[in-house]
Each structure stands twice: as C-alpha cells, then as structure tokens.
PDB file of N, CA and C in Angstrom:
ATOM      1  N   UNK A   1    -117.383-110.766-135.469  1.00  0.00           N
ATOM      2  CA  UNK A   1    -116.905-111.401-134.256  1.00  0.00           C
ATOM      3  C   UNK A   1    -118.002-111.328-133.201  1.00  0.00           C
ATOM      4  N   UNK A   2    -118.481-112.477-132.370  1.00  0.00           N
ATOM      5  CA  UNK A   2    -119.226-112.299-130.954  1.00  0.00           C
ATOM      6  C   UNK A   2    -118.276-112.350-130.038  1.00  0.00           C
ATOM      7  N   UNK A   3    -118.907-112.291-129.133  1.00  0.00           N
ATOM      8  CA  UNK A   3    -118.510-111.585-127.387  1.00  0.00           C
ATOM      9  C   UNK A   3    -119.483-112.692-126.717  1.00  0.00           C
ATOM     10  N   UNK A   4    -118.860-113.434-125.844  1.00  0.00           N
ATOM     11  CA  UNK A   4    -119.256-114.672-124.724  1.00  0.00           C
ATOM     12  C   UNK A   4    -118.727-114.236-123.632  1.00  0.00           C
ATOM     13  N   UNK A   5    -119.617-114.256-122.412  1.00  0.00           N
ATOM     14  CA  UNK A   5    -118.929-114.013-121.260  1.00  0.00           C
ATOM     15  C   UNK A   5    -119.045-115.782-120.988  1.00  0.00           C
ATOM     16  N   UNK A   6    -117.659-115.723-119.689  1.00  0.00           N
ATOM     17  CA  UNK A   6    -117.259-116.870-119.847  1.00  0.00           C
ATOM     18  C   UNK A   6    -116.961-117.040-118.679  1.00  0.00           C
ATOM     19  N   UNK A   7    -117.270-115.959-117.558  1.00  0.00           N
ATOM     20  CA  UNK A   7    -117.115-115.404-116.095  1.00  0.00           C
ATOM     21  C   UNK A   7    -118.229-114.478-115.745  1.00  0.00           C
ATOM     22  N   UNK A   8    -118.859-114.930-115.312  1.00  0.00           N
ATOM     23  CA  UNK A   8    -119.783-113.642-114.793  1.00  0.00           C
ATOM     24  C   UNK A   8    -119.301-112.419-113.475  1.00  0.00           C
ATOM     25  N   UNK A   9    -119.203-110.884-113.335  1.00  0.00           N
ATOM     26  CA  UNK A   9    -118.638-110.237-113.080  1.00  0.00           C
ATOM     27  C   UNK A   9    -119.525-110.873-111.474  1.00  0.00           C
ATOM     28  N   UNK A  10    -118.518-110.712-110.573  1.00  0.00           N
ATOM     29  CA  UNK A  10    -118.305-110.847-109.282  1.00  0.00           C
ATOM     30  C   UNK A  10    -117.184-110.261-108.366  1.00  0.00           C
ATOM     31  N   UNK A  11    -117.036-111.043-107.064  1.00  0.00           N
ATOM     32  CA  UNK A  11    -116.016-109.756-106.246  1.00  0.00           C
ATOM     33  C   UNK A  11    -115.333-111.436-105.608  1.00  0.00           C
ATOM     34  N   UNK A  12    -116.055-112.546-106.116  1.00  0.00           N
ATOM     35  CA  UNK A  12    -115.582-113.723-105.206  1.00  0.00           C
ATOM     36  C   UNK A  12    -114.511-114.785-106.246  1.00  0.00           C
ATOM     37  N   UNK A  13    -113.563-115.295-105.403  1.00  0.00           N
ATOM     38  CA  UNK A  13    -112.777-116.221-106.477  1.00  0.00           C
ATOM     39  C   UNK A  13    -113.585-117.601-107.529  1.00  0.00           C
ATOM     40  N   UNK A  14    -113.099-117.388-108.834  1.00  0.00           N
ATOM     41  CA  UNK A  14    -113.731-118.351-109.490  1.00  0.00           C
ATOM     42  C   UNK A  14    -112.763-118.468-110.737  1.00  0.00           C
ATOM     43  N   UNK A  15    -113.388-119.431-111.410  1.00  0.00           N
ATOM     44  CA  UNK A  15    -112.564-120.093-112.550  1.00  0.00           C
ATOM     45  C   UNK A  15    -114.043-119.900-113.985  1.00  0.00           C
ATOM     46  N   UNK A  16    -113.354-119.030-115.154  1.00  0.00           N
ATOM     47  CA  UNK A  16    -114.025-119.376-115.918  1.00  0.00           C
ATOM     48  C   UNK A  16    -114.246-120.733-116.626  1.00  0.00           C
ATOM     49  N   UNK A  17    -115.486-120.727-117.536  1.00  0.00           N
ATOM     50  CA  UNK A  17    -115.475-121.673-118.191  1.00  0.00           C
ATOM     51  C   UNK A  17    -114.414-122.038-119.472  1.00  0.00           C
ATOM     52  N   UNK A  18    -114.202-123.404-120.068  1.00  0.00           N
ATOM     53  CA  UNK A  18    -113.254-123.583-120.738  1.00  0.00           C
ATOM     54  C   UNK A  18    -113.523-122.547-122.311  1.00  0.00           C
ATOM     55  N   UNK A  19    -112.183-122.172-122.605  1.00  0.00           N
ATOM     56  CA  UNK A  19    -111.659-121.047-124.136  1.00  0.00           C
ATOM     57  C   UNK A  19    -110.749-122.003-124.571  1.00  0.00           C
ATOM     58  N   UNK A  20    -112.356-122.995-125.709  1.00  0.00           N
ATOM     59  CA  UNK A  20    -111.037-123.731-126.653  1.00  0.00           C
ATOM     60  C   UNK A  20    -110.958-123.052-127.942  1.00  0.00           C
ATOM     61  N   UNK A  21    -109.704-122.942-127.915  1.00  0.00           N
ATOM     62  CA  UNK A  21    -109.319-122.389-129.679  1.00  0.00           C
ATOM     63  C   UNK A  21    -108.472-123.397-130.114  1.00  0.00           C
ATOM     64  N   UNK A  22    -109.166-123.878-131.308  1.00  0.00           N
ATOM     65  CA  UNK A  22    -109.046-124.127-132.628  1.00  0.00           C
ATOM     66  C   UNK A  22    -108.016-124.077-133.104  1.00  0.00           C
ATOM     67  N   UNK A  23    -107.174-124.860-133.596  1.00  0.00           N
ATOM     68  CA  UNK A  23    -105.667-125.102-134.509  1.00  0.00           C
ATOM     69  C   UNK A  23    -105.730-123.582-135.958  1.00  0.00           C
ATOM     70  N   UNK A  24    -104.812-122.877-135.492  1.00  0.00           N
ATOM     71  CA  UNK A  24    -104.906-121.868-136.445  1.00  0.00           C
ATOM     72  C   UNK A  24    -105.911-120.638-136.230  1.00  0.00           C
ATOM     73  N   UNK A  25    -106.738-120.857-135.386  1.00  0.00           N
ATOM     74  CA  UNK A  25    -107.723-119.863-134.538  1.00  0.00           C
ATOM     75  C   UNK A  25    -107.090-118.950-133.907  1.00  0.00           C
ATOM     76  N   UNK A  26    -107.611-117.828-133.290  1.00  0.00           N
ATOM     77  CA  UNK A  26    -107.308-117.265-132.547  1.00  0.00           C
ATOM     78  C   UNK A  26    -108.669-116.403-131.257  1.00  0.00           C
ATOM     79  N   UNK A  27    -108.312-116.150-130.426  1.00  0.00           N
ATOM     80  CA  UNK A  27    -109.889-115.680-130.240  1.00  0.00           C
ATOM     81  C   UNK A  27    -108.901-114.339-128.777  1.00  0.00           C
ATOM     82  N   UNK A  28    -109.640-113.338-128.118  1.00  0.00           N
ATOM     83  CA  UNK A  28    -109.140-112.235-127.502  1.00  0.00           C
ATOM     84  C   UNK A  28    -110.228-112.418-126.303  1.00  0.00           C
ATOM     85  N   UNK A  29    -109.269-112.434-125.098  1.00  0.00           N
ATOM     86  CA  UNK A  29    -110.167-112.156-124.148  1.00  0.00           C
ATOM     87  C   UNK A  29    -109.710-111.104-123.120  1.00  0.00           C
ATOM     88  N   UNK A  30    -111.325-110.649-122.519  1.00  0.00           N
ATOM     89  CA  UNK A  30    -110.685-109.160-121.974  1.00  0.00           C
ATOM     90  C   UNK A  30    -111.934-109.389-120.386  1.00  0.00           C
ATOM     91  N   UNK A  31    -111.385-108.341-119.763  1.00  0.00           N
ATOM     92  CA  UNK A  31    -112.625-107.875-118.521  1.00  0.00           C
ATOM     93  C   UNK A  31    -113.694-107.148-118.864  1.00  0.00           C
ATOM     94  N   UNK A  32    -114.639-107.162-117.667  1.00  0.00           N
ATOM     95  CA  UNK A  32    -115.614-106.564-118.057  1.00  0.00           C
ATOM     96  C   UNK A  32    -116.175-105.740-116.723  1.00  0.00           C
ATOM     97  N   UNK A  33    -116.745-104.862-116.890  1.00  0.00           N
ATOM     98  CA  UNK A  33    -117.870-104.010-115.459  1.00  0.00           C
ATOM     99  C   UNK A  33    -119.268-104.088-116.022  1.00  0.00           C
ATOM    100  N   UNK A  34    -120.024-103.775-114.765  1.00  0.00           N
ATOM    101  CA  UNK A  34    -121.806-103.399-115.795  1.00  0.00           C
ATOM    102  C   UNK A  34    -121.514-102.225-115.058  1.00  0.00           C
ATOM    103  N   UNK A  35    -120.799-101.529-114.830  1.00  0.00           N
ATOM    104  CA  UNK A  35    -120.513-100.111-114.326  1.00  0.00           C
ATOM    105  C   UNK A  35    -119.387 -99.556-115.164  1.00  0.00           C
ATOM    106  N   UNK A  36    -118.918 -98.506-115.843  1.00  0.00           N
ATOM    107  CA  UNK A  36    -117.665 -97.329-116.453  1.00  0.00           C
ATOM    108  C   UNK A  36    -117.224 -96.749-114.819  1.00  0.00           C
ATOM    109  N   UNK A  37    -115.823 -97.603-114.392  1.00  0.00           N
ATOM    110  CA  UNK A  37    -115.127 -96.364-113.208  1.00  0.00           C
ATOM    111  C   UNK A  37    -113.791 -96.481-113.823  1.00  0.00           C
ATOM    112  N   UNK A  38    -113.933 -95.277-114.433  1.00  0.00           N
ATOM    113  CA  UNK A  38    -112.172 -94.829-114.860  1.00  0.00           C
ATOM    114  C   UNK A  38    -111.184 -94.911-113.819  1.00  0.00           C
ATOM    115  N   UNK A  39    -111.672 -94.803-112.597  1.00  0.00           N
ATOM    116  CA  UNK A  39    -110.628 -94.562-111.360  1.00  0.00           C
ATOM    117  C   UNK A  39    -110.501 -96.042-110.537  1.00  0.00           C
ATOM    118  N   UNK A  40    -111.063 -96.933-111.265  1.00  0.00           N
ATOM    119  CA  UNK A  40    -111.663 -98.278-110.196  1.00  0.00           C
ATOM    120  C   UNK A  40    -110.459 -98.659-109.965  1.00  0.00           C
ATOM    121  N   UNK A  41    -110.278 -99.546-109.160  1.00  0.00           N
ATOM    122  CA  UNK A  41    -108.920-100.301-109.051  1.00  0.00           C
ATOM    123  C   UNK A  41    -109.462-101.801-109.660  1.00  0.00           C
ATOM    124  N   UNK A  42    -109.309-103.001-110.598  1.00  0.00           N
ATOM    125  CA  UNK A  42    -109.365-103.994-111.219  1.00  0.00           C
ATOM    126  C   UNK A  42    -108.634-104.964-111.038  1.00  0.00           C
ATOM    127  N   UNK A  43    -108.991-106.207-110.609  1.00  0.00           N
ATOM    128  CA  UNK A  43    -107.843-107.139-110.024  1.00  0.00           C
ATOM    129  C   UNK A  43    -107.473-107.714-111.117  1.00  0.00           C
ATOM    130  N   UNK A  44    -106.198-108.643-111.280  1.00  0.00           N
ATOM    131  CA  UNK A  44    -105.808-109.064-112.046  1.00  0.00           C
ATOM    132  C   UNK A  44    -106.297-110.364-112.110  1.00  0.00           C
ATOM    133  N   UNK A  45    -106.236-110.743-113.388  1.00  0.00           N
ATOM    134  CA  UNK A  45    -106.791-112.324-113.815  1.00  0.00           C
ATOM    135  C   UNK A  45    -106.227-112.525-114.498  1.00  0.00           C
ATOM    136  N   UNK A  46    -105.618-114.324-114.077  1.00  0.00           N
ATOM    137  CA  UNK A  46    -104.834-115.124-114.679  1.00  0.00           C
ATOM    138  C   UNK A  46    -105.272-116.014-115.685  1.00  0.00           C
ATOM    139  N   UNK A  47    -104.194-116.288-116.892  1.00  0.00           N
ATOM    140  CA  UNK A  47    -104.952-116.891-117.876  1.00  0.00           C
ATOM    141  C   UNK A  47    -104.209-118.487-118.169  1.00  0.00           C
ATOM    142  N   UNK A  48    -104.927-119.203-117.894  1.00  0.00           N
ATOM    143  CA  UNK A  48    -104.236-120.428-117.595  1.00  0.00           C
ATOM    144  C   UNK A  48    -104.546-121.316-118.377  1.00  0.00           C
ATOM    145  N   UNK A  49    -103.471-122.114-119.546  1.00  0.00           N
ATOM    146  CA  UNK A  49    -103.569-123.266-120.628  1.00  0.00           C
ATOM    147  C   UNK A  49    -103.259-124.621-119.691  1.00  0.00           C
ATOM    148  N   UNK A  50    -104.781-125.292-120.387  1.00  0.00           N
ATOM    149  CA  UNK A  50    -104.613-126.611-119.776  1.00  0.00           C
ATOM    150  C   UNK A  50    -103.473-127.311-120.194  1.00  0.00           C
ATOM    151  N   UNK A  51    -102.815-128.333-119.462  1.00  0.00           N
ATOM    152  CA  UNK A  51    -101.940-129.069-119.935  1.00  0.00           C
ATOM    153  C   UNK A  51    -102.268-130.541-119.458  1.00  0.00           C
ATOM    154  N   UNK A  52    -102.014-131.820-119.914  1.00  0.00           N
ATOM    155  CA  UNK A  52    -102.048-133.411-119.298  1.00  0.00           C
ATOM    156  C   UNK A  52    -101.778-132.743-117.738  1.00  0.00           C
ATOM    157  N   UNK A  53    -100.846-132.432-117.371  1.00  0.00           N
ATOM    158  CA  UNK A  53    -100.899-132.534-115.713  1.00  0.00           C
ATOM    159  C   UNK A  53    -101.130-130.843-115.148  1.00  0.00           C
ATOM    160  N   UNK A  54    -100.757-129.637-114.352  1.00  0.00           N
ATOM    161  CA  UNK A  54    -101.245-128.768-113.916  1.00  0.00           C
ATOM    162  C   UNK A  54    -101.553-127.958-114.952  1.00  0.00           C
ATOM    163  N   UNK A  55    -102.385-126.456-114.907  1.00  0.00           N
ATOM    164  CA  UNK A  55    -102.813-126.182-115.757  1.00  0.00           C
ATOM    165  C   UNK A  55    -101.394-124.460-115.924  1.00  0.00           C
ATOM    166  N   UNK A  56    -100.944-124.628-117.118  1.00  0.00           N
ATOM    167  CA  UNK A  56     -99.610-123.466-117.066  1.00  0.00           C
ATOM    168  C   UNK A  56    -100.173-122.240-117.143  1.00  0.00           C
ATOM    169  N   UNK A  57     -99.810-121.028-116.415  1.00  0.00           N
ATOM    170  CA  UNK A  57     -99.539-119.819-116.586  1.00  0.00           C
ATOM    171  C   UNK A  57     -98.993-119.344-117.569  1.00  0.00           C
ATOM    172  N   UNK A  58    -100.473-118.831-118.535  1.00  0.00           N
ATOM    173  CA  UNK A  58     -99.881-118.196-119.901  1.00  0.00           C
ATOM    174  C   UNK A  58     -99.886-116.580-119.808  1.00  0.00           C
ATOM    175  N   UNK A  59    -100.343-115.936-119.456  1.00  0.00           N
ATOM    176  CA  UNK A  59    -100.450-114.489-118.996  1.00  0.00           C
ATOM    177  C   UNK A  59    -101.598-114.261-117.992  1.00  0.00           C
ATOM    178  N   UNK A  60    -101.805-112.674-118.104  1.00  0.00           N
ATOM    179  CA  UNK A  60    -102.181-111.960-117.160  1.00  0.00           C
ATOM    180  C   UNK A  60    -103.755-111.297-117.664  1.00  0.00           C
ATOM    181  N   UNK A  61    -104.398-110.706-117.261  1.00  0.00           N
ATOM    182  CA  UNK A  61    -105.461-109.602-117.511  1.00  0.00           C
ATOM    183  C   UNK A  61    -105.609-108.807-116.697  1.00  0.00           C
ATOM    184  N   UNK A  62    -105.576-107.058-116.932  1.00  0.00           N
ATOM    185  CA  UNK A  62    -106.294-106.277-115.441  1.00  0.00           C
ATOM    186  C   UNK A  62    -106.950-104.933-116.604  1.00  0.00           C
ATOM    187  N   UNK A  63    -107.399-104.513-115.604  1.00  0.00           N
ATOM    188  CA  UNK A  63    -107.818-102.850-116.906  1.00  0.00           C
ATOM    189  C   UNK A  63    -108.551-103.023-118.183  1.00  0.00           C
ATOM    190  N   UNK A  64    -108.138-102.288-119.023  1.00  0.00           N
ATOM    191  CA  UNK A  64    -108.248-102.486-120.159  1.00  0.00           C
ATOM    192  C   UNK A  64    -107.416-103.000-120.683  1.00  0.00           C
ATOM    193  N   UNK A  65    -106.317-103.704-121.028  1.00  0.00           N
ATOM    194  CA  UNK A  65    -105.312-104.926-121.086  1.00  0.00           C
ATOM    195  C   UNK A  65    -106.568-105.940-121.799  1.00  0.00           C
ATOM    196  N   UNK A  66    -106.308-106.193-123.288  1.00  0.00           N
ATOM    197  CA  UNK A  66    -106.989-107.763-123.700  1.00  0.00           C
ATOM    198  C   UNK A  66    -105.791-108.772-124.213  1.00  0.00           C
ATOM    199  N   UNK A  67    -106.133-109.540-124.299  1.00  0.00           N
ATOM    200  CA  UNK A  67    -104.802-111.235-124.378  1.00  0.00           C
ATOM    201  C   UNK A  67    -105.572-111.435-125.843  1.00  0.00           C
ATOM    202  N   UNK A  68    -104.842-111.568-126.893  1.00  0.00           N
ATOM    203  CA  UNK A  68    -105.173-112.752-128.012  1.00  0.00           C
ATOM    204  C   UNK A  68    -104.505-114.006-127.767  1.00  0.00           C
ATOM    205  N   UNK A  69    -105.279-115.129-127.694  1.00  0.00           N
ATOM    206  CA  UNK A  69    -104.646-115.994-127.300  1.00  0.00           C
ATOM    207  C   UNK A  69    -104.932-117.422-128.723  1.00  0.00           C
ATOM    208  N   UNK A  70    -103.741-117.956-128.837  1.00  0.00           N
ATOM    209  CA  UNK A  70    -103.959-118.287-130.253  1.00  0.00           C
ATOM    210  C   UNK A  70    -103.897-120.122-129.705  1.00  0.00           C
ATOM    211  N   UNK A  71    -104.365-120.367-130.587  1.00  0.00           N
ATOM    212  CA  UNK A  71    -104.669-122.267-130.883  1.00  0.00           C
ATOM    213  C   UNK A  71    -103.507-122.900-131.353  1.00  0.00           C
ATOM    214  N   UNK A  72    -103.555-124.335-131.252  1.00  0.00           N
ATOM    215  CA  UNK A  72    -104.881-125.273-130.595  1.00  0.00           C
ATOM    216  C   UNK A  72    -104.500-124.986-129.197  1.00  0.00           C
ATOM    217  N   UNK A  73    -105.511-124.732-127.922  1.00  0.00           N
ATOM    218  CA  UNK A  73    -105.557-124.989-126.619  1.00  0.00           C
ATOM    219  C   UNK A  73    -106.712-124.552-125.992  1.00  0.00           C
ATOM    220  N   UNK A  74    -106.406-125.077-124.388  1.00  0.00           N
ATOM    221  CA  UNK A  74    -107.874-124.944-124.063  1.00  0.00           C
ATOM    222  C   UNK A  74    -107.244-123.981-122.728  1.00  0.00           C
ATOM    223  N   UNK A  75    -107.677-122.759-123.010  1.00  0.00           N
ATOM    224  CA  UNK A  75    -107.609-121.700-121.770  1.00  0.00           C
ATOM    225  C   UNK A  75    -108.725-121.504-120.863  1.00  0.00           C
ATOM    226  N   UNK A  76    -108.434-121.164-119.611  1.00  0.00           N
ATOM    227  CA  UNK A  76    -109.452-120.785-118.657  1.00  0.00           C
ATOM    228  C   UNK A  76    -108.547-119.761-117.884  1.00  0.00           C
ATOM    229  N   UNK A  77    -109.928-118.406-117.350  1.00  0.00           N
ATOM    230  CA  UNK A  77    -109.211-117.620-116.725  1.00  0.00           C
ATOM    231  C   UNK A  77    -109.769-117.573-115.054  1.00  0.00           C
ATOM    232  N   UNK A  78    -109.159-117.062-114.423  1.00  0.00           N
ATOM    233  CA  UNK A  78    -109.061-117.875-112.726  1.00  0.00           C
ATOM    234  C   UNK A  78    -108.400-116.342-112.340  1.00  0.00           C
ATOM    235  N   UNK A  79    -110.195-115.798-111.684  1.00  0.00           N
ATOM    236  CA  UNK A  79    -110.327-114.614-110.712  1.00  0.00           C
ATOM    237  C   UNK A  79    -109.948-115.026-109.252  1.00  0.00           C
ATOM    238  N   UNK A  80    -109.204-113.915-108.414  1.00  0.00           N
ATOM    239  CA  UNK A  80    -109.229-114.485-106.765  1.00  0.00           C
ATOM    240  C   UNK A  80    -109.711-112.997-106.522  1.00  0.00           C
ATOM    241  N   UNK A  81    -110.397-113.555-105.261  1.00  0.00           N
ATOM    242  CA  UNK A  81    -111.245-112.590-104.357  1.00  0.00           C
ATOM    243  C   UNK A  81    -110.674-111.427-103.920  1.00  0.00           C
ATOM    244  N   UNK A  82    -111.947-110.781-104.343  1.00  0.00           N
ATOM    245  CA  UNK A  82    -111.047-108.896-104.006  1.00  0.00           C
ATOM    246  C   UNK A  82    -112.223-108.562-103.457  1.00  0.00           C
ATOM    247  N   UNK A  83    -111.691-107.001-103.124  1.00  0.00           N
ATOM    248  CA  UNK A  83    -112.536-105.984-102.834  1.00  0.00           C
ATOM    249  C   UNK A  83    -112.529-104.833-103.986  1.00  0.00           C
ATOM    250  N   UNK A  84    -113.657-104.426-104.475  1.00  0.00           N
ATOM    251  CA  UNK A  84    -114.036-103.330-105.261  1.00  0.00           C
ATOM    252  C   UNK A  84    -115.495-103.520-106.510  1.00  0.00           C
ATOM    253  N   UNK A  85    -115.519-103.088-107.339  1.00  0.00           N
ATOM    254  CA  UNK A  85    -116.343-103.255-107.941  1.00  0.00           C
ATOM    255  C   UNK A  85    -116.668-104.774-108.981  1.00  0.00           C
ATOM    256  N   UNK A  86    -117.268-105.369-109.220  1.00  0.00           N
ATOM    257  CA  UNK A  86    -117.386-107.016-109.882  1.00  0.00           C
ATOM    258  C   UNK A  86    -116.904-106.637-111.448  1.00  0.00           C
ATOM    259  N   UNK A  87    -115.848-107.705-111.581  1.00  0.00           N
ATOM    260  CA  UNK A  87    -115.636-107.923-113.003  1.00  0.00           C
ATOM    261  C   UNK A  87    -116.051-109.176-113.085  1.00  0.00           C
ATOM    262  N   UNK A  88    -116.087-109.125-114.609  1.00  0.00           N
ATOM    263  CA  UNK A  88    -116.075-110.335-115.568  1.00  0.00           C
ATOM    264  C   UNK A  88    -115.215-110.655-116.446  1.00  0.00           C
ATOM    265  N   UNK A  89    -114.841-111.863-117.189  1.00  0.00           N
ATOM    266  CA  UNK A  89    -114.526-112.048-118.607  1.00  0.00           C
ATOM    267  C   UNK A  89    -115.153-112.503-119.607  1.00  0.00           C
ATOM    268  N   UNK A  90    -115.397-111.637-120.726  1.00  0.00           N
ATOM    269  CA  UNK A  90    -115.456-112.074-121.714  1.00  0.00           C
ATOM    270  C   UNK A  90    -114.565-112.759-123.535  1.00  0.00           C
ATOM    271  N   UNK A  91    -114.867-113.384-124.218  1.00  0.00           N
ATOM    272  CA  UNK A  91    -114.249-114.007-125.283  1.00  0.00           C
ATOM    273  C   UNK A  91    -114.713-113.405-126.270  1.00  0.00           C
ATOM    274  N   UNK A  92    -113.968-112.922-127.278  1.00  0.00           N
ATOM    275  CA  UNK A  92    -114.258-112.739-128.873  1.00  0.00           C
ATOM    276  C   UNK A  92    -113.872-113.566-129.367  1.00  0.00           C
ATOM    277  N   UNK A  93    -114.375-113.585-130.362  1.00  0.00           N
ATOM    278  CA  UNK A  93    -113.548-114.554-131.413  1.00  0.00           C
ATOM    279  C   UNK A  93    -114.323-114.331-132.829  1.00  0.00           C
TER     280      UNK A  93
END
C-alpha cells in the first residue's frame, strides 16, 4: 500500500484534493503532524462524497481516528481554520 498526502498540514481552512476510489476499491484516509504531540488538541475534518448537486457528508476525522472509505466515489476532505499545531491528510490505498 502507498501513502499520498492529499492536504498539506496547515492551521488555515482548505479542501483536499479529489480521493477517487474505484468500483470495488477501497482506500483509508487519516491525519497527519510533522510533529508527535500526544497531548495536542486536533481539529476535526470532514469527509465529503461528491454528488451531481452539493457535495454529502460522509464522516468525520480527528486524532488518530482513520475512515476506510469504499468505491465507486469521489471523496474530498475539507479542514476549517484552527488554532494549534498543522495537520494534514493523507490516503492509502
């Protein structure tokens, strides 16, 4: 399996790039630090499947918390602006 970041770790609101999986695929996405703080506080990030008209609320991410998120669809995850240390997301698959 590789690891794609798909968000680069920041503190400002943004939208990753598109997580298409594949009919019968599956692929796991999680956060990330370039720092280890066991005590950090981690904002939550939303994981959102495109649809023809708005894009739906399929779950959540914070912590160590990872999502398998299974196919066919095209997910993107959508950070809002905090205060504390910069996360990221990355994709396995």
């Amino acid at each position: 399996m590789t690891q794609e970041t798909v968000l680069a770790p920041a503190l400002t609101a943004a939208t990753s790039t598109a997580i298409v999986v594949e009919p019968g695929s599956t692929a796991t996405i999680g956060i990330f630090s370039a720092t280890r703080e066991d005590k950090a506080v981690t904002p939550a990030f939303s994981i959102l499947l495109q649809t023809p008209g708005a894009d739906n609320l399929a779950d959540y991410l914070s912590g160590s918390k990872r999502q398998v998120i299974v196919g066919p669809g095209t997910y993107r995850v959508q950070r809002r602006a905090y205060d504390g240390i910069p996360f990221g997301v990355f994709v396995e698959r």
